[in-house]
C-alpha atoms as a PDB file:
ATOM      1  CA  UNK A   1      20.842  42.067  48.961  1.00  0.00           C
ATOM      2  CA  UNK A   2      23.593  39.822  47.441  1.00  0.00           C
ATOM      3  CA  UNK A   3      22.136  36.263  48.014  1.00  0.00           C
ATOM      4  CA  UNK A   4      23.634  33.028  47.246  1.00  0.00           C
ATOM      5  CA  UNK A   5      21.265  29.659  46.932  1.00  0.00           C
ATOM      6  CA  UNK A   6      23.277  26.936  47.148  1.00  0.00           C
ATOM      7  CA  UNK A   7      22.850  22.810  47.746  1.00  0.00           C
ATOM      8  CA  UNK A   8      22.323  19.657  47.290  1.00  0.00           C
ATOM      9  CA  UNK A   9      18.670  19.862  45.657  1.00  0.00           C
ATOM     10  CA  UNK A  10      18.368  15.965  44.238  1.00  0.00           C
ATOM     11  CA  UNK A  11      17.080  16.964  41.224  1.00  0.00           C
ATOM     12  CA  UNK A  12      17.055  16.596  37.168  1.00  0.00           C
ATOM     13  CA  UNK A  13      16.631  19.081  34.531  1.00  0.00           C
ATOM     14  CA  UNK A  14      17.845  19.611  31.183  1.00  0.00           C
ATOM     15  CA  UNK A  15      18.710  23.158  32.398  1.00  0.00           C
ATOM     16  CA  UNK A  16      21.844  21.530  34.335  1.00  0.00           C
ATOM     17  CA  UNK A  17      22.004  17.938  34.120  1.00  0.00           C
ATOM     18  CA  UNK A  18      23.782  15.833  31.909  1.00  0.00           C
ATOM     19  CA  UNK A  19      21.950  14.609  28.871  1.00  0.00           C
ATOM     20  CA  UNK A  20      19.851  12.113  29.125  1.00  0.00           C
ATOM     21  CA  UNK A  21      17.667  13.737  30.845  1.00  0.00           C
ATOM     22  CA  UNK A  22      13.956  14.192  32.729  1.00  0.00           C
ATOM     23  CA  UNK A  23      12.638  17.579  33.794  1.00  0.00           C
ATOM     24  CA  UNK A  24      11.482  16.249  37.010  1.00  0.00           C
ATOM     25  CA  UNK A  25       8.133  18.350  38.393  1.00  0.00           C
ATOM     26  CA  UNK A  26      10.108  19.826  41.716  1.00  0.00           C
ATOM     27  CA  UNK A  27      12.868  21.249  39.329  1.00  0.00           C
ATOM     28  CA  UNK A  28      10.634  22.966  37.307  1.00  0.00           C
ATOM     29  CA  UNK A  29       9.294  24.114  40.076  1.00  0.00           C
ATOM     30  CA  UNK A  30      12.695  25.251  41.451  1.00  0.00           C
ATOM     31  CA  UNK A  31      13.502  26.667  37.884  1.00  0.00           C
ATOM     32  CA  UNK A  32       9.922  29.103  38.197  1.00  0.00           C
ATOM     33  CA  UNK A  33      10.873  30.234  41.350  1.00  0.00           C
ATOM     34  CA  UNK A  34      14.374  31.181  40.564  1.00  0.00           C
ATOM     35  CA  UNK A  35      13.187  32.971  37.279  1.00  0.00           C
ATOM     36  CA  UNK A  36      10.420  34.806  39.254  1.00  0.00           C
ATOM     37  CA  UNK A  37      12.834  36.443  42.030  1.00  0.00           C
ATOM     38  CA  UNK A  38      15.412  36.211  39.718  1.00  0.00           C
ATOM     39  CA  UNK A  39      18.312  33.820  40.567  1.00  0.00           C
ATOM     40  CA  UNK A  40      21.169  32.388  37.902  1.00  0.00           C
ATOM     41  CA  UNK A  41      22.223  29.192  37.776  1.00  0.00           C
ATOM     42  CA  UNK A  42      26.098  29.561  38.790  1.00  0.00           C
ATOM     43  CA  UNK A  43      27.012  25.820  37.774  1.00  0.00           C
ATOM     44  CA  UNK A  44      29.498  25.581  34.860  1.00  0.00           C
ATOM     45  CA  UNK A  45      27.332  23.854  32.191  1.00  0.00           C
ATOM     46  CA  UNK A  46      28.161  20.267  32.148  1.00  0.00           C
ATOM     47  CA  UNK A  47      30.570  19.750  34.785  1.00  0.00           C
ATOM     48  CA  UNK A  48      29.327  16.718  37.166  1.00  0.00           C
ATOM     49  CA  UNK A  49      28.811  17.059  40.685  1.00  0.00           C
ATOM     50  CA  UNK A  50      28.169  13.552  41.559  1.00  0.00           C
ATOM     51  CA  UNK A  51      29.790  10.750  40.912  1.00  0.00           C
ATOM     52  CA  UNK A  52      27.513   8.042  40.715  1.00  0.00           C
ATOM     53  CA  UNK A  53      28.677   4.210  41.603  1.00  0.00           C
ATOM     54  CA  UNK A  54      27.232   0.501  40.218  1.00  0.00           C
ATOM     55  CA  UNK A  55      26.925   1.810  36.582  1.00  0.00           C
ATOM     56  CA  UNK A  56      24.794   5.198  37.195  1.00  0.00           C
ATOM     57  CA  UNK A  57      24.930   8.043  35.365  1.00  0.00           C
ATOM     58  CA  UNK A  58      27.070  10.711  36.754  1.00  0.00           C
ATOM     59  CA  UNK A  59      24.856  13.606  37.376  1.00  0.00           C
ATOM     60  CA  UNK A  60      24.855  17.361  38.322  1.00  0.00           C
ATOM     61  CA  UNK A  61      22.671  17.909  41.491  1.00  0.00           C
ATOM     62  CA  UNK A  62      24.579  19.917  43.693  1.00  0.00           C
ATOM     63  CA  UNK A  63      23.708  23.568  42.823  1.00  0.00           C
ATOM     64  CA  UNK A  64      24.214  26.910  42.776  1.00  0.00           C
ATOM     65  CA  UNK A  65      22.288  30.313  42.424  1.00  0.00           C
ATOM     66  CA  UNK A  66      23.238  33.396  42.412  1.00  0.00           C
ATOM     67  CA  UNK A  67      20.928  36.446  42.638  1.00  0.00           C
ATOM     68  CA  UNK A  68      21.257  39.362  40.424  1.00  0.00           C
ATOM     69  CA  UNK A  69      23.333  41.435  43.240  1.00  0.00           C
ATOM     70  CA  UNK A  70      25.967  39.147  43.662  1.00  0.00           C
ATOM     71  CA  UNK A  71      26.011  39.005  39.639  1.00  0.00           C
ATOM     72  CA  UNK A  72      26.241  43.016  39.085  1.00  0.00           C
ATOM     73  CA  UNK A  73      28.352  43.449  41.779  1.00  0.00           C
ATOM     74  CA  UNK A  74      30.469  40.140  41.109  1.00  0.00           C
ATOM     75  CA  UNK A  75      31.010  39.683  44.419  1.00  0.00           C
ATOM     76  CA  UNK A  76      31.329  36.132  44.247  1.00  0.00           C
ATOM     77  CA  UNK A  77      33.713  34.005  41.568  1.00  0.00           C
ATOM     78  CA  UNK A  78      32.039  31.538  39.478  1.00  0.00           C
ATOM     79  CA  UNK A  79      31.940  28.137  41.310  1.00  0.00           C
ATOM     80  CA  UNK A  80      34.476  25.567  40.741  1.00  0.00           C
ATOM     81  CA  UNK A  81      34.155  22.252  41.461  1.00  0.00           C
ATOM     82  CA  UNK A  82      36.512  20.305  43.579  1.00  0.00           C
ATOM     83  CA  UNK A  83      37.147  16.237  44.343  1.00  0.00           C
ATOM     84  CA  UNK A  84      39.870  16.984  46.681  1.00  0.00           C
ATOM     85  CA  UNK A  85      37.590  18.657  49.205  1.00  0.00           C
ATOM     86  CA  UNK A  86      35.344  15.736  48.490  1.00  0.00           C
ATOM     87  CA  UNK A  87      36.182  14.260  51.798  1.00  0.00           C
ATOM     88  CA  UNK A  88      35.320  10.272  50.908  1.00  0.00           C
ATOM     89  CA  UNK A  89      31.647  11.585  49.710  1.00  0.00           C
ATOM     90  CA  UNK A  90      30.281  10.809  45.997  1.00  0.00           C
ATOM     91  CA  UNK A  91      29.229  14.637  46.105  1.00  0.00           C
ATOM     92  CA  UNK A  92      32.361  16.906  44.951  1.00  0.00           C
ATOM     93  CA  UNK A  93      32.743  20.025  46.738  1.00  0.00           C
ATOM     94  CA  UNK A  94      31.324  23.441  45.090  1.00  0.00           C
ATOM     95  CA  UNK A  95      33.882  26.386  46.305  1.00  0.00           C
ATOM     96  CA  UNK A  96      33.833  30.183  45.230  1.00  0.00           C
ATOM     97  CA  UNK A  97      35.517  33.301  46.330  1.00  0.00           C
ATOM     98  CA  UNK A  98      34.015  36.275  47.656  1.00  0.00           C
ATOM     99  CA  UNK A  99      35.505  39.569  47.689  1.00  0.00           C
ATOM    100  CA  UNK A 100      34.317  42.947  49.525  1.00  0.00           C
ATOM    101  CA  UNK A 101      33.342  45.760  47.554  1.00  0.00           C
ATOM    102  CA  UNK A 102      33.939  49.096  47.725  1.00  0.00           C
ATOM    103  CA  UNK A 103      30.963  51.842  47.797  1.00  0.00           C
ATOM    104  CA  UNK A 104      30.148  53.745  44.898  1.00  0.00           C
ATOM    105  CA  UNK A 105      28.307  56.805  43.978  1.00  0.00           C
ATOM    106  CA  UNK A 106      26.360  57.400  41.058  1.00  0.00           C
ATOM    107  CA  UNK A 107      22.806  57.715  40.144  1.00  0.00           C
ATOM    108  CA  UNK A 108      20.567  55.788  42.774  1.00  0.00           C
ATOM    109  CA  UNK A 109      18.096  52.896  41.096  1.00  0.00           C
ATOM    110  CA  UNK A 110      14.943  51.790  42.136  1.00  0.00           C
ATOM    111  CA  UNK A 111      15.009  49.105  44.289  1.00  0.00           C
ATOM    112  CA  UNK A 112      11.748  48.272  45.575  1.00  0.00           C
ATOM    113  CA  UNK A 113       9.936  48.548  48.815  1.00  0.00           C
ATOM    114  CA  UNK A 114      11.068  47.458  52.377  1.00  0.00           C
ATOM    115  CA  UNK A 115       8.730  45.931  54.176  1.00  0.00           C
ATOM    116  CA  UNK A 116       8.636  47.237  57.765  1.00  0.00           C
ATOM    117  CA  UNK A 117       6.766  45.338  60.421  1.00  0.00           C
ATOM    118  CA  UNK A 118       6.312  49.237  62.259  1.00  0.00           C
ATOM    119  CA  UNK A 119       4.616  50.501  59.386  1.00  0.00           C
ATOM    120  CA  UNK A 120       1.974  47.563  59.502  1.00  0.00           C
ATOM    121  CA  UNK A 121      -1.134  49.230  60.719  1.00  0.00           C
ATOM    122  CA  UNK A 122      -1.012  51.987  58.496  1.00  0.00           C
ATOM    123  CA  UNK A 123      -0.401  49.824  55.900  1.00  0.00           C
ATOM    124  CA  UNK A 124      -3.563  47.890  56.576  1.00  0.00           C
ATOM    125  CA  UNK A 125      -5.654  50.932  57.326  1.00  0.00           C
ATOM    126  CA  UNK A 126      -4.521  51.864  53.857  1.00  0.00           C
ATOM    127  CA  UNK A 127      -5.466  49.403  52.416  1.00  0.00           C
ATOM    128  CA  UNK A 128      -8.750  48.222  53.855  1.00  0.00           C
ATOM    129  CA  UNK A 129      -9.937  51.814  52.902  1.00  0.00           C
ATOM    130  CA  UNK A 130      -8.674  51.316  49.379  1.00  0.00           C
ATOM    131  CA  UNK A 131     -10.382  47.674  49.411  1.00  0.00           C
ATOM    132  CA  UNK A 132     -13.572  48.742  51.232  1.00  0.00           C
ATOM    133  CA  UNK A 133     -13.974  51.134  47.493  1.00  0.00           C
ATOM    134  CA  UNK A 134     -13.052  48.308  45.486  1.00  0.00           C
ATOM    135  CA  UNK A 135     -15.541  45.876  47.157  1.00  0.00           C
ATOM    136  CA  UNK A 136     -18.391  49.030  46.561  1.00  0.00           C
ATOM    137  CA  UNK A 137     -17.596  49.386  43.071  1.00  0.00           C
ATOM    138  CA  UNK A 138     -17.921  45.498  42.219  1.00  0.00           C
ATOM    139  CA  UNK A 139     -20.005  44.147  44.620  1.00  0.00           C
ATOM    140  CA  UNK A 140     -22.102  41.755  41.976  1.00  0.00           C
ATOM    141  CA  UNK A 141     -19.548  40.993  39.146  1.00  0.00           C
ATOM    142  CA  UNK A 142     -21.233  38.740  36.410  1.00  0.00           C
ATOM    143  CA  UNK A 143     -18.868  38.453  33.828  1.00  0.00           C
ATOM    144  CA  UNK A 144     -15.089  36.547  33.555  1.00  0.00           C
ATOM    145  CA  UNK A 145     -13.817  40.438  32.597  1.00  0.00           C
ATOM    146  CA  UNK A 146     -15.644  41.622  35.781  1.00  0.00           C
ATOM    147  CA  UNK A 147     -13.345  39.165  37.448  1.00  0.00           C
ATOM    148  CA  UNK A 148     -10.209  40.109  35.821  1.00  0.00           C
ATOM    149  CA  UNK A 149     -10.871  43.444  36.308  1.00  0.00           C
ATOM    150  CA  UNK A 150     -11.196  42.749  40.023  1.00  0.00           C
ATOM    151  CA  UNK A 151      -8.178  40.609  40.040  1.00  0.00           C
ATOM    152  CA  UNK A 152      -6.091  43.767  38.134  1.00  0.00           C
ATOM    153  CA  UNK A 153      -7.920  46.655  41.040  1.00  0.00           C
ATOM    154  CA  UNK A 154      -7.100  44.298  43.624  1.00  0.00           C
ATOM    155  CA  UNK A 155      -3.504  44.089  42.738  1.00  0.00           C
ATOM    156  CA  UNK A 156      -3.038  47.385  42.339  1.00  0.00           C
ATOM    157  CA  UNK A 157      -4.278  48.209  46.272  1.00  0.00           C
ATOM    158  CA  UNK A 158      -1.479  46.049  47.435  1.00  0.00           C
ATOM    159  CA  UNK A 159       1.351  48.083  45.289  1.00  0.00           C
ATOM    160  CA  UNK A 160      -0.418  51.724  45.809  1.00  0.00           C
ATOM    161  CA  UNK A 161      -0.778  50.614  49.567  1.00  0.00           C
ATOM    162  CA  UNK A 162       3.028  49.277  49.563  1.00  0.00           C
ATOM    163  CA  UNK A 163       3.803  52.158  47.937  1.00  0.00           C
ATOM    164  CA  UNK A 164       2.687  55.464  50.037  1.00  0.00           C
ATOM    165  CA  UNK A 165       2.707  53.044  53.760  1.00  0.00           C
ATOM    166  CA  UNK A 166       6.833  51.393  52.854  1.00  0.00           C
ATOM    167  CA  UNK A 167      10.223  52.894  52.947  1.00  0.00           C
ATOM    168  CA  UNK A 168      12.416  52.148  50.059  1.00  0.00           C
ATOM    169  CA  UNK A 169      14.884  49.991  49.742  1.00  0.00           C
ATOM    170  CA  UNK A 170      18.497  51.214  50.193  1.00  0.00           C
ATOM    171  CA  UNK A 171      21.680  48.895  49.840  1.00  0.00           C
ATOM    172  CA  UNK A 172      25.106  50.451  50.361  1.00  0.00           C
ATOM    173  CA  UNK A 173      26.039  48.082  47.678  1.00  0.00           C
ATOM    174  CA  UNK A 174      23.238  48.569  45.219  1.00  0.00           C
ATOM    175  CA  UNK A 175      23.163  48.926  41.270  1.00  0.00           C
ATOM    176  CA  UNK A 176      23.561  52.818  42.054  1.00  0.00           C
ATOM    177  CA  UNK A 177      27.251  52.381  40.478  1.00  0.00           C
ATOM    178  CA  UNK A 178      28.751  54.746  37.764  1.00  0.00           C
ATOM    179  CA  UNK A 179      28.888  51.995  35.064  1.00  0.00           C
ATOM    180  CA  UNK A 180      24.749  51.495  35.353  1.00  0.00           C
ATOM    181  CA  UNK A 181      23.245  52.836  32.594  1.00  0.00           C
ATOM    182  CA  UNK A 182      20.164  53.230  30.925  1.00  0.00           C
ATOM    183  CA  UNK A 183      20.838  50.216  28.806  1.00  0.00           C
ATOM    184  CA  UNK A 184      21.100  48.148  32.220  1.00  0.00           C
ATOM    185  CA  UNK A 185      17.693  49.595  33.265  1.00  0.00           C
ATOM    186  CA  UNK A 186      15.540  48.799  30.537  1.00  0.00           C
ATOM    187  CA  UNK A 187      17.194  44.875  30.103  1.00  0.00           C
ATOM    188  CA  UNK A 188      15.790  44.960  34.136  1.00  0.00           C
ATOM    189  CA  UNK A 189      12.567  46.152  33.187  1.00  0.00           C
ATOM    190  CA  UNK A 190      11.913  43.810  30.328  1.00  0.00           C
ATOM    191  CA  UNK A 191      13.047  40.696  32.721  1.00  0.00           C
ATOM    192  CA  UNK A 192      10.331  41.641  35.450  1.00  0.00           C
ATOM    193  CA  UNK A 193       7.800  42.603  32.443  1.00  0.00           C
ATOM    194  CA  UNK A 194       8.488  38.851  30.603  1.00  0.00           C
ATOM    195  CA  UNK A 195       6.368  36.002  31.287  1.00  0.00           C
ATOM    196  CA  UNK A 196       7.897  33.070  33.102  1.00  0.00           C
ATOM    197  CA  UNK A 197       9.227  30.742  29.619  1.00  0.00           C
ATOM    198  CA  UNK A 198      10.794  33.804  28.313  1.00  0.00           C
ATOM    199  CA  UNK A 199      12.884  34.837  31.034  1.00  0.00           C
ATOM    200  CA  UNK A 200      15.535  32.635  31.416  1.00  0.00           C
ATOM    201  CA  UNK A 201      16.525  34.117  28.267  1.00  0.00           C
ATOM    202  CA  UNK A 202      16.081  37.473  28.645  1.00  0.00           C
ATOM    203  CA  UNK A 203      18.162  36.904  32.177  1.00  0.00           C
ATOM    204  CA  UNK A 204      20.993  35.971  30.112  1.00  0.00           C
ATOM    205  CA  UNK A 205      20.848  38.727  27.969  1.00  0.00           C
ATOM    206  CA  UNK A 206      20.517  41.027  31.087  1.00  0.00           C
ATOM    207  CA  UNK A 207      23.602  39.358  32.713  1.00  0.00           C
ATOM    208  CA  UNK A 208      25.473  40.173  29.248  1.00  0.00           C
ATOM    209  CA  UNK A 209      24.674  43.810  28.907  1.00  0.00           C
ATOM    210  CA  UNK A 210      25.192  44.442  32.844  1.00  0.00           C
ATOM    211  CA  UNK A 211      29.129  42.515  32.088  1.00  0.00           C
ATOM    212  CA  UNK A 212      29.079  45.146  28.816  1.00  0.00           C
ATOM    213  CA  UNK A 213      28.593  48.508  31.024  1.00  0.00           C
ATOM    214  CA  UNK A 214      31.066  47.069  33.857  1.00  0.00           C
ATOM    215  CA  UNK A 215      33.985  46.233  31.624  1.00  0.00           C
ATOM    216  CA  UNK A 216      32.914  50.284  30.223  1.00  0.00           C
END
């Protein structure tokens, strides 16, 4: 679903503000998080949000995230930042476009799991019986492997649970688009495979070779 994160989130972090500065605890935080789901950071690099009074730094903490729909479907322009609509405030105003797009066939993605609050007893039947074998087969674990191993079963009766008890996922304005190409699909894969300080960077690189297969 094309998802927009947008605010006034009071916080510092080399990843937007302007140098000097701290990476303050809550941004990283904020940073994980939109890694993890993934969101983009929509601010143009640099460009002040706030204009700061009594000999403070200017500073850039009104922002904006978009989520990879909006991004492969550019459904929304890139934010520009506006005094006029400032209205007397020392926050400018962040303003972007949106634009409806059209439907378009091609060769459907996957897109995950929806989660279905009607499904949720079988779900949980399925589950405790997968559990119920998992608690049999390592009901005394001695070792930090045992423990990992548990960790690895145990995630793995959530997904095969999620997977036979959910529908999928279907968007009528999904990556299932003519331009989406194997390319796209493995730069997806290796995003959700990377660990957490490795993929902002890999986003990017996603973001570019999505732009690539659009622009054909």
């Amino acid at each position: 679903m094309p998802t927009i994160m947008a605010g006034n989130f009071n916080l510092c972090h080399n990843a937007w503000s302007i140098p000097p500065s701290t990476n303050q605890q809550s941004a990283e935080d904020l940073l994980e998080w939109a890694v993890d789901n993934p969101f983009s950071l929509a601010n143009l690099k640099g460009v002040q949000m706030r204009v700061s009074s009594s000999g403070q730094q200017d500073s850039i903490i009104n922002l904006a995230f978009f989520n990879c729909a909006v991004i492969d479907l550019t459904i929304f322009s890139s934010p520009v930042v506006n005094e006029d609509l400032s209205f007397g405030s020392d926050h400018n105003a962040l303003t972007y476009t949106a634009k409806a797009v059209a439907q378009e066939e091609g060769t459907p993605t996957d897109l995950g799991k929806r989660l279905d609050p009607g499904k949720q007893k079988e779900w949980v039947a399925n589950f405790t019986m997968k559990f119920q074998i998992l608690e049999e087969s390592f009901a005394d674990p001695t070792t930090s492997q045992d423990l990992d191993h548990i960790v690895e079963e145990l995630v793995k009766c959530f997904t095969q649970s999620t997977d036979s008890c959910m529908p999928d996922c279907k968007l009528a304005t999904s990556k299932a688009v003519k331009w989406w190409n194997q390319e796209c699909q493995d730069a997806v894969e290796e995003v959700r495979r990377a660990l957490c300080e490795d993929k902002l960077k890999l986003l990017n690189c996603m973001h570019q070779i999505i732009k690539k297969a659009k622009q054909g």
